[in-house]
Protein backbone atom coordinates (compact mmCIF):
# COMPACT_ATOMS: atom_id res chain seq x y z
CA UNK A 1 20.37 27.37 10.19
CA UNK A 2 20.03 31.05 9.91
CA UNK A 3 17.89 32.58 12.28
CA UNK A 4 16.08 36.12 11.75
CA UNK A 5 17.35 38.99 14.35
CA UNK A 6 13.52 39.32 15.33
CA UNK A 7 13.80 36.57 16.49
CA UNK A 8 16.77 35.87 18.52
CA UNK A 9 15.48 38.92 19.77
CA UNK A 10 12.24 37.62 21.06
CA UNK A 11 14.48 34.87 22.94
CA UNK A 12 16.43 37.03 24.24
CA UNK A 13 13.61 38.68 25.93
CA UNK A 14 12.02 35.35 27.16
CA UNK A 15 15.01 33.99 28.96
CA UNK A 16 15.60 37.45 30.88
CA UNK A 17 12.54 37.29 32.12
CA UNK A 18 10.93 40.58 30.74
CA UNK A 19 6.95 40.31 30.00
CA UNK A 20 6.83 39.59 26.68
CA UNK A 21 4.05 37.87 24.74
CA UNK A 22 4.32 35.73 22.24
CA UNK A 23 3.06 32.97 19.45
CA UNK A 24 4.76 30.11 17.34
CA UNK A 25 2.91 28.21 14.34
CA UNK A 26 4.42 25.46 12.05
CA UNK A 27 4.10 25.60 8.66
CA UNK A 28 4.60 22.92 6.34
CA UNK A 29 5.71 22.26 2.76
CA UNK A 30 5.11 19.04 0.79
CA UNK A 31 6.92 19.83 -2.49
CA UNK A 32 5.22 16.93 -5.19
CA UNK A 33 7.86 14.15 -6.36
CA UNK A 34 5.36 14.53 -9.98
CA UNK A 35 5.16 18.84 -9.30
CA UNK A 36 3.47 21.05 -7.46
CA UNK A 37 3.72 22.38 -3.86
CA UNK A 38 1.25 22.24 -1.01
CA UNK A 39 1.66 24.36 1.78
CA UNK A 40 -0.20 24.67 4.84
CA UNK A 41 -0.16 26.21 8.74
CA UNK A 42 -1.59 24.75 11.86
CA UNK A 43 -2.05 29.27 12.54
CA UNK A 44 -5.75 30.12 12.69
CA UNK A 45 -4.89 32.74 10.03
CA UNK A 46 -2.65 32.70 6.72
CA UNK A 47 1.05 32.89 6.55
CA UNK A 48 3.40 34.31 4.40
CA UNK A 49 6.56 32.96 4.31
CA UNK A 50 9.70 32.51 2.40
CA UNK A 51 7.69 33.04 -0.82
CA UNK A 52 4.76 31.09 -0.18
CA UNK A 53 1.28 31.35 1.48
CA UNK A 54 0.30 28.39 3.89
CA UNK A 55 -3.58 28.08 3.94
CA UNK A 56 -5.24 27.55 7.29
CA UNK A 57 -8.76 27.70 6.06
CA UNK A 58 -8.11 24.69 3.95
CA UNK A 59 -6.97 20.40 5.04
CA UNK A 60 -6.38 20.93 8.43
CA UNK A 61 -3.58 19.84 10.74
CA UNK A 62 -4.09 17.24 13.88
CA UNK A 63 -1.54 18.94 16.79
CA UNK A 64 -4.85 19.46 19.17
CA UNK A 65 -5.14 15.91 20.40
CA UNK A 66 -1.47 15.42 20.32
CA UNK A 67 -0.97 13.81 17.12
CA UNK A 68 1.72 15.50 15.38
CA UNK A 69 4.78 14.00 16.72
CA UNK A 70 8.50 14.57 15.83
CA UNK A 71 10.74 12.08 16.93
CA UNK A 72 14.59 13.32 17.06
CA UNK A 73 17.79 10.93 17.94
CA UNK A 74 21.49 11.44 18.79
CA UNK A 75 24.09 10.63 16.25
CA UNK A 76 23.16 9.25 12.25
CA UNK A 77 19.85 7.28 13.32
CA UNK A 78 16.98 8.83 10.94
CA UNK A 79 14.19 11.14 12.59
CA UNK A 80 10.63 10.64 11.96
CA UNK A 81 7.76 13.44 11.60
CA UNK A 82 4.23 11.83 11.83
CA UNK A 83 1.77 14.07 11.09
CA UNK A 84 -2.33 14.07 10.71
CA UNK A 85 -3.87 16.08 7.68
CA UNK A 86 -8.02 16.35 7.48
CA UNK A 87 -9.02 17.94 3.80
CA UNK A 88 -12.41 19.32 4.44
CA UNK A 89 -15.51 16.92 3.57
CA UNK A 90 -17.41 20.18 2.37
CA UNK A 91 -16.73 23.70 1.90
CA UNK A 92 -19.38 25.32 4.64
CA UNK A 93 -19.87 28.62 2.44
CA UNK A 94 -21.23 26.54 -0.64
CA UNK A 95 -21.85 23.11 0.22
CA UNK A 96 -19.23 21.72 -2.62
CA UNK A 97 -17.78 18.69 -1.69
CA UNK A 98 -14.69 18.03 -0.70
CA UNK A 99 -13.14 21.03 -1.63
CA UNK A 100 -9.47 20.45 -1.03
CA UNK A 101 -8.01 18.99 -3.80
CA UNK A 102 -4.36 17.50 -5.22
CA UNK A 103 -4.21 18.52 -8.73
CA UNK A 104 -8.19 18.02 -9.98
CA UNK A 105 -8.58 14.90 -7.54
CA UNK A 106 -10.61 15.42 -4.13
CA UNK A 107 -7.44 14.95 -1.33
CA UNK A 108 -7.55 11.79 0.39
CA UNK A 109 -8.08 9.87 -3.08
CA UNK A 110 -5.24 11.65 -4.67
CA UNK A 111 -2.98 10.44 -1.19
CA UNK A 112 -4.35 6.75 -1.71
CA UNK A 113 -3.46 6.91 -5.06
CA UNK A 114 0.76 7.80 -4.44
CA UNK A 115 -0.05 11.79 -4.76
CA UNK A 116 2.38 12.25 -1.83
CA UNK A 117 4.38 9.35 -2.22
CA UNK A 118 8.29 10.41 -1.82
CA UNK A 119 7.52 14.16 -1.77
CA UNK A 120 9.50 16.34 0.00
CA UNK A 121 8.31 17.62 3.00
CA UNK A 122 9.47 20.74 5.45
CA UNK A 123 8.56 21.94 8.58
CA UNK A 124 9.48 25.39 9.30
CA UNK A 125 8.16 27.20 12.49
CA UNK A 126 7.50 30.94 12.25
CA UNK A 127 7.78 32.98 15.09
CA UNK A 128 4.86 36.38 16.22
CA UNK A 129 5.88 38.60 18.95
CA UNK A 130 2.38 39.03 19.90
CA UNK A 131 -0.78 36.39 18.38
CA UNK A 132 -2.47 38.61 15.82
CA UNK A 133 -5.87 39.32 16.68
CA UNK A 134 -8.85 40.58 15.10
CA UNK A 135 -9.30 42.51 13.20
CA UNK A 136 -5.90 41.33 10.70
CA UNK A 137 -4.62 43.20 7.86
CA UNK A 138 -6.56 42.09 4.78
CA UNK A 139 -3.97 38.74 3.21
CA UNK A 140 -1.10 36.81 4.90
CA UNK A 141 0.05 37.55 8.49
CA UNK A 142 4.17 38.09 7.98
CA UNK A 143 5.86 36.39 11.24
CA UNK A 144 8.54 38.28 12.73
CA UNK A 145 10.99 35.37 11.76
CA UNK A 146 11.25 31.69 11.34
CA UNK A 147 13.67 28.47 11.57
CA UNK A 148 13.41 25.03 9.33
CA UNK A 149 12.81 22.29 12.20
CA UNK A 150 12.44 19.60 10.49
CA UNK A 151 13.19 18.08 6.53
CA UNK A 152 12.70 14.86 4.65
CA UNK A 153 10.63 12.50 2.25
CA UNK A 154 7.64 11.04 2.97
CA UNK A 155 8.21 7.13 3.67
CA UNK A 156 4.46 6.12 4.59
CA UNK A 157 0.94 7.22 4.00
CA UNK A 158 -1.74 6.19 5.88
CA UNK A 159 -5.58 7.06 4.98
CA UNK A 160 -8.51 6.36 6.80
CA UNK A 161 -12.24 7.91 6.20
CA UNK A 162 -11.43 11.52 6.66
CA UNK A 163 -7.55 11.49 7.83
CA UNK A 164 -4.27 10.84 6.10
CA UNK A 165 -1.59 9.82 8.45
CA UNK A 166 1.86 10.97 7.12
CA UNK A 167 5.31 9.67 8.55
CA UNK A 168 8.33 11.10 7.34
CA UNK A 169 12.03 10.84 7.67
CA UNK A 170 14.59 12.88 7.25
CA UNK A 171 16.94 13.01 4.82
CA UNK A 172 19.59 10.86 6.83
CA UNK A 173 17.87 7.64 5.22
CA UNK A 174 19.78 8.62 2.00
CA UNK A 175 22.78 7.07 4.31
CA UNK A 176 21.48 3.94 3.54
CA UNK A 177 22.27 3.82 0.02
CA UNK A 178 24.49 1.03 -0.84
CA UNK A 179 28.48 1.82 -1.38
CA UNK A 180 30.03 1.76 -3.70
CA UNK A 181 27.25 3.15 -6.25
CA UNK A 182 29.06 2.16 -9.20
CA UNK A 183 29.98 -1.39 -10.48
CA UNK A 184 32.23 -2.32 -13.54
CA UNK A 185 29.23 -4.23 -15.38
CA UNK A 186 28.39 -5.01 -19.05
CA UNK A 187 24.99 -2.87 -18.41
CA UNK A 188 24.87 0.79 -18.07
CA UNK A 189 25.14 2.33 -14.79
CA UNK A 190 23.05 5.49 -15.78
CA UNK A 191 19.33 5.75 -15.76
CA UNK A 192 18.10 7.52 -18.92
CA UNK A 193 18.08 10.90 -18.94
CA UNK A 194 19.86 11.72 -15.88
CA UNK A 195 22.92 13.97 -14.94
CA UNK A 196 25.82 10.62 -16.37
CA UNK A 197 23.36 9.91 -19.07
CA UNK A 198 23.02 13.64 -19.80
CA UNK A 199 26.58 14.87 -19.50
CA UNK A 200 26.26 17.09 -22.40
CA UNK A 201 23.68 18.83 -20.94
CA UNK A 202 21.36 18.31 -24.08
CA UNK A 203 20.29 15.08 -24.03
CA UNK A 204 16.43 15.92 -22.18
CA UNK A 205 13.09 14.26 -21.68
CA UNK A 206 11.91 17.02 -23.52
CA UNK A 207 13.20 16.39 -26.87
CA UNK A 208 12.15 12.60 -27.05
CA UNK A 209 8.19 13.47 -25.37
CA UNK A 210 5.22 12.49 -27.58
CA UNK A 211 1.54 13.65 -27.23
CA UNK A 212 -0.89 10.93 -27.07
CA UNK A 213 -4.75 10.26 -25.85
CA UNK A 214 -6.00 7.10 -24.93
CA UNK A 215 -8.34 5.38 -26.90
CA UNK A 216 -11.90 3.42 -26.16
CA UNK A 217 -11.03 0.14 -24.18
CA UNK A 218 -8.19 2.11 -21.89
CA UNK A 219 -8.15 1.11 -18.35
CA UNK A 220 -6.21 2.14 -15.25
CA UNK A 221 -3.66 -0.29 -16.02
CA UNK A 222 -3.32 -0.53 -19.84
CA UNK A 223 -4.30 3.10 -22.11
CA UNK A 224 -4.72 1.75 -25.34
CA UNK A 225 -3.68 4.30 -28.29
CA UNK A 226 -2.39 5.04 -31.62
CA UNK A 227 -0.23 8.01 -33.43
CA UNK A 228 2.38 7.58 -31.04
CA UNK A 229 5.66 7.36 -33.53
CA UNK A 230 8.26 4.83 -33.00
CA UNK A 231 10.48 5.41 -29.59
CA UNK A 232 14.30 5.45 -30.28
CA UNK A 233 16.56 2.96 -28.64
CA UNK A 234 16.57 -0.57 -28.99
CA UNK A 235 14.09 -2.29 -30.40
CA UNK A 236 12.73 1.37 -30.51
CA UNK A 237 10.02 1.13 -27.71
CA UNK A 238 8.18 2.70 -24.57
CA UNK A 239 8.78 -0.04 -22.51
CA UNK A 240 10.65 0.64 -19.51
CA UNK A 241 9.82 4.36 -19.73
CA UNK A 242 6.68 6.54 -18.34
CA UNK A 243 3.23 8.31 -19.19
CA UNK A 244 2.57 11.30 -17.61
CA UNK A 245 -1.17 11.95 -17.62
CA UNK A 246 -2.36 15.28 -18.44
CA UNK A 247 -6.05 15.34 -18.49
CA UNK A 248 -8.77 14.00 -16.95
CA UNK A 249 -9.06 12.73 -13.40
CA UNK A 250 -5.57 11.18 -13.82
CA UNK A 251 -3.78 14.37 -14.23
CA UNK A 252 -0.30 14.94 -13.17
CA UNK A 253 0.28 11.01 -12.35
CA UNK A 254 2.81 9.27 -13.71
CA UNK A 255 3.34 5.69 -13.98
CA UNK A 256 6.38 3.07 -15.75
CA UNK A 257 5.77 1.37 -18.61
CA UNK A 258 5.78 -2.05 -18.98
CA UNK A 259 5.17 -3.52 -21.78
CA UNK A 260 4.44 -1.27 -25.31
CA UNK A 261 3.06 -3.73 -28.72
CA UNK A 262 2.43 -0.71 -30.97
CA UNK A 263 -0.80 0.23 -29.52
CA UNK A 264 -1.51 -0.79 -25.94
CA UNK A 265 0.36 1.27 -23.09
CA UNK A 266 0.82 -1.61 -20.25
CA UNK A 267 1.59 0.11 -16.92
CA UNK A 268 3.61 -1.35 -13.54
CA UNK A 269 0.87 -0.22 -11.40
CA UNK A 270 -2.61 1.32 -12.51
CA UNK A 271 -3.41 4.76 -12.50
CA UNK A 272 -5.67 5.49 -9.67
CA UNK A 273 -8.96 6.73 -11.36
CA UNK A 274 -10.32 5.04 -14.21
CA UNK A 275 -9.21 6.50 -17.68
CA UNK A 276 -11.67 7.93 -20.71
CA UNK A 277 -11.61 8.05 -23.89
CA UNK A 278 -9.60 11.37 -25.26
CA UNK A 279 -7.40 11.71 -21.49
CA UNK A 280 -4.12 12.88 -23.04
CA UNK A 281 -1.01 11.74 -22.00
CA UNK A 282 2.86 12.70 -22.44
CA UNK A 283 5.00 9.60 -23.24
CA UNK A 284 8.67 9.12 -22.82
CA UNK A 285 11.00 6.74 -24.41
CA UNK A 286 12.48 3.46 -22.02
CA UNK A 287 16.11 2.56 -22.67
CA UNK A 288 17.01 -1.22 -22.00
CA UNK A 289 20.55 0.17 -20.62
CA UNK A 290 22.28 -1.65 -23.32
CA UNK A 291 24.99 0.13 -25.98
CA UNK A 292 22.53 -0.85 -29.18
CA UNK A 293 20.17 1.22 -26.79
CA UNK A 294 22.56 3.91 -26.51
CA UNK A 295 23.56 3.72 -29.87
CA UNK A 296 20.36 3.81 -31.34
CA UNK A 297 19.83 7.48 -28.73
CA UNK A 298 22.61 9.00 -30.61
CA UNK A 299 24.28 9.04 -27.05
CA UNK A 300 27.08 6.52 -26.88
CA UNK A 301 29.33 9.00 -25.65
CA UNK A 302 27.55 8.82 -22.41
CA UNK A 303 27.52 5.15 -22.19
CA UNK A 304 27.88 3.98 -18.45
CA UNK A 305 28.62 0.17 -18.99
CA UNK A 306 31.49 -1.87 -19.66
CA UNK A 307 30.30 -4.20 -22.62
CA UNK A 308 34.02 -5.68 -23.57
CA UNK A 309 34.70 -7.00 -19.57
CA UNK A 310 34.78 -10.66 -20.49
CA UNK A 311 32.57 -12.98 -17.90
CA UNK A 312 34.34 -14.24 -14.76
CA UNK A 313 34.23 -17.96 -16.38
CA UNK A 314 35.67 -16.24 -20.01
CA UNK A 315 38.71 -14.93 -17.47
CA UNK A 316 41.95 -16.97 -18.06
């Protein structure tokens, strides 16, 4: 990784010895797997940094009492970052409650409810020849440099009463993927929408999304509405496909669809906060990975199964 001349700079002038002072802060990035970046320092002032400004007034960071720890390993074995984050339980200037938020949802309730689950999460540590002091230049403090230390997805998520433990690792787990990824097999290989399924580079979520809103007698796990046309794909349905929420107190979650009759929504898991009447919701289209399903997309072209294989037992 690139490393700013300020920087090697600063080394330079630490290893020979000459009376230097200087300060080092981590900042970290927890890009959203539903959207949305959160960034934040363990600095007692605001950072700007590669486009972004990490808060430190904001959820705070646990590296006093040791409790950030990285864990790094010779060879292909996947490193772990386990991290402490504390949202605020008020906000001491006017007495709102808990203040920090994901989306509209208070912090620690949006992390309980798979906010953070597999978002991407950076460490990058940024470099000060001297620690700013008082007074600062009004906005973000600009470091003289800065180097990624760590990357990865977040694996666990931990909350307690005011804490959410975070453990990490890096991007070395993607190793673990079987081999080979592809199979010859009557069903298709592709999952809807993505780059084999989308090879033409037209066929998008966004030209198959319907509006909805859920009607009286939604819950968390089954939104209950009408209006929504018929889904394409065999037997045309929303089974098998997702809602993303876009009001109310579930907004920006997403969940799979399960089961779809016409006019109840059943979801794999429930949404984490309950669900009113008039929420509003973006629904996309399940595929059953079949070539009537693919057929009936318009996309057969793209079809990543191999229907005419006869059966093992059918081989002479």
């Amino acid at each position: 990784m690139t490393i700013q001349p300020g920087v090697i700079n600063l080394f330079n002038s630490i290893v020979s010895r000459q009376n230097v002072t200087w300060a080092q802060f981590d900042c970290y990035t927890i890009s959203l797997f539903g959207g949305g970046v959160l960034c934040y320092t363990t600095a007692p002032f605001d950072i700007a940094l590669n486009g972004n400004t990490y808060s430190s007034g904001t959820v705070r960071i646990d590296t006093t009492q040791s409790k950030t720890q990285a864990h790094w390993k010779v060879g292909l074995d996947v490193d772990q970052w386990t991290v402490v984050f504390m949202p605020r339980p008020v906000e001491p200037l006017t007495g709102a409650a808990f203040p920090d938020q994901i989306g509209n949802v208070p912090w620690l309730q949006a992390a309980s409810g798979g906010a953070l689950d597999a978002a991407d999460f950076q460490v990058d540590r940024a470099w000060f020849n001297s620690m700013p002091t008082a007074p600062l230049a009004p906005g973000p403090q600009n470091p003289i440099g800065s180097r990624t230390i760590f990357a990865g997805s977040v694996a666990e998520v931990d909350i307690t009463t005011d804490a959410a433990i975070l453990v990490v690792n890096d991007y070395r787990q993607l190793f673990t993927t079987q081999m080979p990824r592809d199979f010859y097999q009557g069903q298709c290989r592709h999952t809807l929408f993505d780059a084999g399924c989308n090879a033409s580079g037209t066929f998008l979520p966004a030209n198959f999304v319907e509006a909805g809103a859920a009607q009286a007698g939604s819950t968390q796990a089954n939104i209950v509405t009408t209006g929504l046309p018929v889904a394409p794909g065999t037997p045309g349905t929303y089974a098998l496909g997702r809602i993303v929420m876009t009001s109310g107190l579930n907004a920006t979650f997403q969940r799979t669809v399960r089961t779809w009759d016409g006019v109840n929504l059943g979801l794999f898991n429930p949404l984490p906060f309950a669900v009113s009447p008039g929420d509003t919701f973006n629904a996309y289209p399940g595929c059953a990975k079949t070539l009537a399903a693919c057929t009936a997309f318009a996309n057969q072209l793209n079809y990543g199964g191999f229907p005419y294989i006869p059966n093992p037992e059918q081989a002479s």
